[in-house]
Protein backbone atom coordinates (compact mmCIF):
# COMPACT_ATOMS: atom_id res chain seq x y z
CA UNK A 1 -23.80 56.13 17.55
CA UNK A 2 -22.63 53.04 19.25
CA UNK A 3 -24.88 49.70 17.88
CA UNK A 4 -26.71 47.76 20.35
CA UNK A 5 -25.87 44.70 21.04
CA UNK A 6 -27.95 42.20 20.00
CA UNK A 7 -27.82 38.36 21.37
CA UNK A 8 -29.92 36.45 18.97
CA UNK A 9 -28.33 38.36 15.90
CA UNK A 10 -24.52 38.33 16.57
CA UNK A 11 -22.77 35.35 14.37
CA UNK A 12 -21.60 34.23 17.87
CA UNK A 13 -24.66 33.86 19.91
CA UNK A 14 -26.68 32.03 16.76
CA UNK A 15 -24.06 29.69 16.83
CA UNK A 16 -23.99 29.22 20.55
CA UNK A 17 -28.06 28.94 20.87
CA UNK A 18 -27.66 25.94 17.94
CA UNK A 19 -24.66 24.67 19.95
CA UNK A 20 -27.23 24.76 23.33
CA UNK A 21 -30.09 22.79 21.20
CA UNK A 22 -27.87 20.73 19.46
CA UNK A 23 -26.53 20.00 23.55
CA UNK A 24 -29.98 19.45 24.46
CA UNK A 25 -31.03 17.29 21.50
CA UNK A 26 -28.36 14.97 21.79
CA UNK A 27 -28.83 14.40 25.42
CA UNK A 28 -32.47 13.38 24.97
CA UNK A 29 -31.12 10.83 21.96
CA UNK A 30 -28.44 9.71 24.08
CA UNK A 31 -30.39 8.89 26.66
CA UNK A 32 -33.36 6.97 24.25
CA UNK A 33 -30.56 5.03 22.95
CA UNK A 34 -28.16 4.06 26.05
CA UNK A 35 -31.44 3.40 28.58
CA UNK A 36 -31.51 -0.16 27.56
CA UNK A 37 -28.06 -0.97 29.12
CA UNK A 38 -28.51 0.49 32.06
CA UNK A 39 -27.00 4.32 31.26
CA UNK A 40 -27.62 7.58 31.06
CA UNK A 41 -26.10 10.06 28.47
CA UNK A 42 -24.05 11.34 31.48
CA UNK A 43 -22.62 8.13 32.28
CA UNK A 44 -22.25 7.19 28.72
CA UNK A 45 -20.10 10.34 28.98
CA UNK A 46 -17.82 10.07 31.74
CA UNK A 47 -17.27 6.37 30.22
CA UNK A 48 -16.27 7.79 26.97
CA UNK A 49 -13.91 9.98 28.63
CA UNK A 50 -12.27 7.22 30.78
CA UNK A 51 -11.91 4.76 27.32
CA UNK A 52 -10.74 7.82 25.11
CA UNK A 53 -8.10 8.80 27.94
CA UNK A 54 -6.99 5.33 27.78
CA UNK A 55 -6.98 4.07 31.05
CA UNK A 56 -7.71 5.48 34.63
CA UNK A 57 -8.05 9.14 35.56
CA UNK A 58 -8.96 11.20 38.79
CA UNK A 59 -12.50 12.70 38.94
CA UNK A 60 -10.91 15.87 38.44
CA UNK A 61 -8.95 14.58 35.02
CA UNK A 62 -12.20 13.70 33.82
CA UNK A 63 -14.19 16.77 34.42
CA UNK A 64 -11.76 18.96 33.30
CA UNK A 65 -11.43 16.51 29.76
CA UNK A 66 -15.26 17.21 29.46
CA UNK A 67 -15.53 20.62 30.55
CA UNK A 68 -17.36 19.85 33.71
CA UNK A 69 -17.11 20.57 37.39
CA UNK A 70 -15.29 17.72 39.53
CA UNK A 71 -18.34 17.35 41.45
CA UNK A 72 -20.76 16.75 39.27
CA UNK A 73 -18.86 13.93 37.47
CA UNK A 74 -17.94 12.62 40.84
CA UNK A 75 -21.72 11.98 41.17
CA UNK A 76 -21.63 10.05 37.46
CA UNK A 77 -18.66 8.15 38.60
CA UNK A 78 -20.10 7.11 42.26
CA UNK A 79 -23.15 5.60 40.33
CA UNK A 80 -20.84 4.03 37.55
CA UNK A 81 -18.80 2.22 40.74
CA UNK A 82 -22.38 1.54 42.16
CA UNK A 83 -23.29 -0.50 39.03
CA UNK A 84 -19.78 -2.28 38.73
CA UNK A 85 -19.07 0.05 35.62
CA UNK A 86 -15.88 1.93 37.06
CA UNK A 87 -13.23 0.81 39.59
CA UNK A 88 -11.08 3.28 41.98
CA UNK A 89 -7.03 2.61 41.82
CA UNK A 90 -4.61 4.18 43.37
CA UNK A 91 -3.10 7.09 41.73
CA UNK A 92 0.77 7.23 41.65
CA UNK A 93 0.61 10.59 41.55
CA UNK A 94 -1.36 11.40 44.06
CA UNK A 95 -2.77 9.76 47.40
CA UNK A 96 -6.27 10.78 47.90
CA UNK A 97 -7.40 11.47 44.71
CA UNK A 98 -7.97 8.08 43.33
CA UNK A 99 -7.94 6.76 39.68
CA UNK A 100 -10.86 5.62 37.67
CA UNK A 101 -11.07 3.22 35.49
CA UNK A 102 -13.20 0.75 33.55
CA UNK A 103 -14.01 -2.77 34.57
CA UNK A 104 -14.51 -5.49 32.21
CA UNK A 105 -18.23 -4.50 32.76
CA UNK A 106 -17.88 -0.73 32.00
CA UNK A 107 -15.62 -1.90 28.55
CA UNK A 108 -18.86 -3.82 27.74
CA UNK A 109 -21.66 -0.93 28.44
CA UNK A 110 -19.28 1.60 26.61
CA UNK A 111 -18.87 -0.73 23.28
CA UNK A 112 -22.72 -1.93 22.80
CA UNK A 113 -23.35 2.14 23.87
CA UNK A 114 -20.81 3.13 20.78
CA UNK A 115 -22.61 0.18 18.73
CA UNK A 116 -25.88 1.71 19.55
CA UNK A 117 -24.99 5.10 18.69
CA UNK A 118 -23.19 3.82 15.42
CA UNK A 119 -26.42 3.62 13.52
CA UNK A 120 -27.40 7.58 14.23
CA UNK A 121 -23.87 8.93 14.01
CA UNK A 122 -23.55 7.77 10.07
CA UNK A 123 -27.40 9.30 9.59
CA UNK A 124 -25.90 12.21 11.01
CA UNK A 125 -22.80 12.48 8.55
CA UNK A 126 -25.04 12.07 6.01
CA UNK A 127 -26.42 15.82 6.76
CA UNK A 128 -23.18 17.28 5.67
CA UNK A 129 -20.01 16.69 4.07
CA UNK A 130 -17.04 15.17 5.90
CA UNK A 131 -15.26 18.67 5.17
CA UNK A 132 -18.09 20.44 6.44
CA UNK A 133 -18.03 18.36 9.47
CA UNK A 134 -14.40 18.39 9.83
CA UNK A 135 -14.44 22.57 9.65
CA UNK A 136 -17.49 22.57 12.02
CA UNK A 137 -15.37 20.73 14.27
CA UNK A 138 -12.10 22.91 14.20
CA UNK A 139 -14.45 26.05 14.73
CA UNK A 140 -15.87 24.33 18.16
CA UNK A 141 -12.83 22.98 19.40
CA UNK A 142 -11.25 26.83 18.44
CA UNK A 143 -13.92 28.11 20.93
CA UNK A 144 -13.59 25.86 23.29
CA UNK A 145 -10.00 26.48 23.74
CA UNK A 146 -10.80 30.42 23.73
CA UNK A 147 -13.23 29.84 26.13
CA UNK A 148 -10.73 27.72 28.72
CA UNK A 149 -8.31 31.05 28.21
CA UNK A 150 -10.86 33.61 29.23
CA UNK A 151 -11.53 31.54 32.41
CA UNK A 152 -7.91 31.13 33.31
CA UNK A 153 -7.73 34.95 32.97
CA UNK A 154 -10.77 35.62 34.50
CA UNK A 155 -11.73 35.18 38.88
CA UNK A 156 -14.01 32.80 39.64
CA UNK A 157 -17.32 33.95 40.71
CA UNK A 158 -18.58 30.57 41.96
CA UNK A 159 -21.38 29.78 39.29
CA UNK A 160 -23.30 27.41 39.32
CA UNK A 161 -22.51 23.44 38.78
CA UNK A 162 -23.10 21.68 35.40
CA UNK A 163 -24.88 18.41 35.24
CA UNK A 164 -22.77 16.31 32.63
């Protein structure tokens, strides 16, 4: 007799539903810590992703480095040019879509944001051992990447967009 399956049993989906609160958890810190300099978690984000690229990037090259849709960060990065955190340049490699990059501004926000988040990243490590943390991270980044191959091999069905 075949076993049914079960969501909140499976090794997999426990690990997911932690991943999901963890998600949740550190947006609402993220927030509480960044909201005095004028961000959000999802612009503290999509400025992460512009300084760890190391330089500019289209909207796209930024999404797809987060795991986001285009047009949801596109919304991040039209309020990060709104508040003089990101400039548009052009892109060699393209004409319309449009690099993005810091501005002496957004190098500010995202350092006093990484200075602010210094404080709660070392309480963090102290929960577990830098091996622990170190395997924890290989076994996300393993499903991530097995997750990006079973969407290249599967149709899209148009689902539904992702807030960063």
């Amino acid at each position: 007799m075949d076993q049914i399956f079960d969501p909140f049993t499976h090794p997999t989906s426990r690990l997911v539903l932690e991943v999901f609160r963890l998600n949740g958890a550190l947006i609402a810190a993220g927030d509480t810590l960044v909201a005095p300099l004028g961000l959000t978690s999802a612009r503290w984000q999509v400025l992460g992703a512009i300084t760890e690229a190391g330089g500019g990037l289209p909207t796209a090259g930024i999404a797809r480095n987060m795991g986001l849709t285009r047009q949801s960060v596109q919304r991040v990065v039209d309020d990060l040019s709104t508040l003089g955190f990101v400039r548009f340049a052009p892109n060699p490699h393209h004409k319309r879509a449009k690099l993005v990059q810091l501005t002496p501004e957004g190098t500010v926000a995202f350092a006093a944001a990484s200075a602010c988040w210094a404080p709660l990243a070392d309480a963090l490590a102290a929960t577990a051992s830098a091996p622990a943390m170190a395997q924890a991270t290989d076994v996300l980044h393993r499903l991530t990447e097995a997750l990006a191959r079973h969407a290249e091999a599967t149709p899209d069905t148009g689902g539904k967009e992702e807030e960063p």
